[in-house]
Protein backbone atom coordinates (compact mmCIF):
# COMPACT_ATOMS: atom_id res chain seq x y z
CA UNK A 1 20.45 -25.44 3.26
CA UNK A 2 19.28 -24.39 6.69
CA UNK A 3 17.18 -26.71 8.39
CA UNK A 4 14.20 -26.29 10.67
CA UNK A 5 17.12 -27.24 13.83
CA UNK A 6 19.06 -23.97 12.58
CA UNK A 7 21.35 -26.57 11.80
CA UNK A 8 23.18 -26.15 7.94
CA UNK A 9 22.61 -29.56 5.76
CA UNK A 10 25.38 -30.21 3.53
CA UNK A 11 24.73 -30.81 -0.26
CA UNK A 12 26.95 -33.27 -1.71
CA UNK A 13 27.83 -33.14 -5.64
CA UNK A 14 25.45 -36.25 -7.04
CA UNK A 15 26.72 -36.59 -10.65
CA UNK A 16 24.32 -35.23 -13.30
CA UNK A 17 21.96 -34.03 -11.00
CA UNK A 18 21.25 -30.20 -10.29
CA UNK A 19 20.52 -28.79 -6.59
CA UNK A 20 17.24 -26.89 -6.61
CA UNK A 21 16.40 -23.94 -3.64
CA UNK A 22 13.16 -22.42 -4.10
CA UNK A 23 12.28 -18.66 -3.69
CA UNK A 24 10.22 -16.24 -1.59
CA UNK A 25 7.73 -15.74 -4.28
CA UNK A 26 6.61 -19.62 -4.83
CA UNK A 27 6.18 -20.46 -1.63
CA UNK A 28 3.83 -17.09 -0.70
CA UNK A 29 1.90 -18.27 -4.49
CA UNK A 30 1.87 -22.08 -3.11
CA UNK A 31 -0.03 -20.33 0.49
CA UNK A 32 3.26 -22.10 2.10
CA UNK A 33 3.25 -25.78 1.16
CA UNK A 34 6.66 -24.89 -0.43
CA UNK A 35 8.99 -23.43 1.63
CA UNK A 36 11.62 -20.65 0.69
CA UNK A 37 15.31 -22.21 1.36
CA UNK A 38 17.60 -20.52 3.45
CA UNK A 39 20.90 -21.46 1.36
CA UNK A 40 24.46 -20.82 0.80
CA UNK A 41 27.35 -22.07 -1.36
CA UNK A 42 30.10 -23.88 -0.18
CA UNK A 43 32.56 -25.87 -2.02
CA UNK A 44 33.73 -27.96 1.05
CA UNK A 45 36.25 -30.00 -1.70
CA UNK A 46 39.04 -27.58 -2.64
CA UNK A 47 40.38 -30.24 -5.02
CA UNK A 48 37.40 -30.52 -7.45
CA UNK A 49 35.76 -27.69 -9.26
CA UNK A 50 32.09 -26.48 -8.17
CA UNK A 51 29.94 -24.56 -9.71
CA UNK A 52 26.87 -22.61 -8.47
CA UNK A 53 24.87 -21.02 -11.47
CA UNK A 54 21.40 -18.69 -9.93
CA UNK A 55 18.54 -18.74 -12.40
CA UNK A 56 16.07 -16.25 -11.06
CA UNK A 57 12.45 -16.45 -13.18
CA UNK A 58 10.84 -13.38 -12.03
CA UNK A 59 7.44 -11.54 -12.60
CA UNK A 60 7.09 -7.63 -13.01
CA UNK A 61 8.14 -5.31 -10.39
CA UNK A 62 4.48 -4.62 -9.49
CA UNK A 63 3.08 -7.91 -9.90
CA UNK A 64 0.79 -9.14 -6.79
CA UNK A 65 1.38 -12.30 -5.56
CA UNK A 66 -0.89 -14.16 -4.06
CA UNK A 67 -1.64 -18.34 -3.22
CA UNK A 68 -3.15 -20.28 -6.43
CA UNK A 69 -5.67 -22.70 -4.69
CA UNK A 70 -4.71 -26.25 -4.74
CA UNK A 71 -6.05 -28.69 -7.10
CA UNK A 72 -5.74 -31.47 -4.85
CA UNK A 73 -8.65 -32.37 -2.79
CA UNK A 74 -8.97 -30.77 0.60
CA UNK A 75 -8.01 -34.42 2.32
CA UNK A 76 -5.16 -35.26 0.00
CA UNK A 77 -3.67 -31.74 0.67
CA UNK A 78 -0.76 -31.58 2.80
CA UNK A 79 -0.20 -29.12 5.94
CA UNK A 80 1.23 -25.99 5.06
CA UNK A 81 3.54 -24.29 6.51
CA UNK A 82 1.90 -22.43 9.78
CA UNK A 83 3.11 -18.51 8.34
CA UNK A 84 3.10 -18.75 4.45
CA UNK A 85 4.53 -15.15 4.86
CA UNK A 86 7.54 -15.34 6.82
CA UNK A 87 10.70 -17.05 6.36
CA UNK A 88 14.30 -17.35 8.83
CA UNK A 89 12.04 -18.52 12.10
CA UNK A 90 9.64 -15.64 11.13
CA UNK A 91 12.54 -12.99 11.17
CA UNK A 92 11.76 -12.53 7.61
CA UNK A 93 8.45 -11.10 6.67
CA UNK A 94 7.40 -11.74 2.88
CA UNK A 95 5.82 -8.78 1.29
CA UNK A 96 3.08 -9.69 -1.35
CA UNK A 97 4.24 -7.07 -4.12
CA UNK A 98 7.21 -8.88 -5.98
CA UNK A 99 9.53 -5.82 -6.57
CA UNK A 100 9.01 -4.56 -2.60
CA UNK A 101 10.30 -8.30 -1.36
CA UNK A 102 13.05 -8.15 -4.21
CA UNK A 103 14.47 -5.03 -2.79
CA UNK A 104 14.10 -5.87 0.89
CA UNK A 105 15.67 -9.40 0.10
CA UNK A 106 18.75 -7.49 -1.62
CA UNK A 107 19.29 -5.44 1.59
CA UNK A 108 18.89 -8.00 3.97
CA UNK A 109 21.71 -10.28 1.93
CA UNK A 110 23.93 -6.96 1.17
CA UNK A 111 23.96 -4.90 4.33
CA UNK A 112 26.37 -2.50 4.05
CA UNK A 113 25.81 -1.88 0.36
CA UNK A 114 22.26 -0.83 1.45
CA UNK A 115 24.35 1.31 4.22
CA UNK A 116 26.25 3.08 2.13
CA UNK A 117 23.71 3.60 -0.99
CA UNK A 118 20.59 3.53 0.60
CA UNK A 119 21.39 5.24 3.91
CA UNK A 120 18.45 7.28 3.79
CA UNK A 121 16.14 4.32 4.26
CA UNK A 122 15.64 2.05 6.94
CA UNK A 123 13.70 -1.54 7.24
CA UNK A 124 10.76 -0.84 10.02
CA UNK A 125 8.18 -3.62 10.18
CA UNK A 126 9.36 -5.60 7.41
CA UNK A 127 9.38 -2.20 4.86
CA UNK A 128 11.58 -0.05 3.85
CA UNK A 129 10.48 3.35 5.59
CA UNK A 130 12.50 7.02 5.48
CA UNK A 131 15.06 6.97 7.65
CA UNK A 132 14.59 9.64 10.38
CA UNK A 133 16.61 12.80 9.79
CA UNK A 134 18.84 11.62 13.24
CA UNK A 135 20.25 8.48 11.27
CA UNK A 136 21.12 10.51 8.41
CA UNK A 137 24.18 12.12 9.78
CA UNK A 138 25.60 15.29 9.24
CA UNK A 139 25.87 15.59 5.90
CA UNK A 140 22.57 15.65 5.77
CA UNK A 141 21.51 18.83 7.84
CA UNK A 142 20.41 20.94 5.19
């Protein structure tokens, strides 16, 4: 994972254990005490197998999210983060409507296949907006 440094913390293979990297969407419904992990897969051991299984457990496309209050008493509750909706250094903004971050999370990872499918739209402010007819190209004159 990505730490606050910018610096990438290995994750070495404990047996029987699982590594865990939580989502956008838990830590906008935890108002930020959880934090989404910037993560990757690397298998820095090229002579033992390693697997990386993702388990996404999603809600609706439409479904609103928004912080459940904490059950712990205001002076047992620890800090949250100081942006609950941004993520990457605040380069990332979280949108509260589940299937507009899904899609903007699948373009930021897949660049070009947003590019090249998705051409027409562009990310302005965090959204996906129309593309102006300029960035279309020619193919699109008409």
């Amino acid at each position: 994972m990505l730490n606050m440094d910018g610096e990438w913390v290995a994750a070495p293979p404990v047996p029987n254990t699982f590594v865990v990297n939580l989502g956008e969407m838990l830590q906008l419904a935890t108002g930020g005490y959880y934090v989404a992990t910037v993560h990757r897969v690397v298998n820095a051991d090229t002579t033992r197998a390693r697997f990386s299984v993702p388990y996404f457990f999603n809600p609706q496309l439409s479904a609103q999210i928004t912080a459940v209050p904490s059950a712990l008493p205001p002076w047992d509750r620890p800090p949250a983060v100081a942006d609950a909706t941004a993520t990457h250094a605040g380069a990332n903004r979280l949108l509260p409507v589940y299937g507009d971050n899904a899609f903007k999370s699948l373009a930021r990872s897949h660049p070009r296949v947003t590019t090249r499918h998705h051409g027409d739209l562009v990310l302005q402010d965090g959204k996906f907006v129309m593309a102006p007819r300029a960035h279309l190209g020619d193919d699109c004159a008409n």
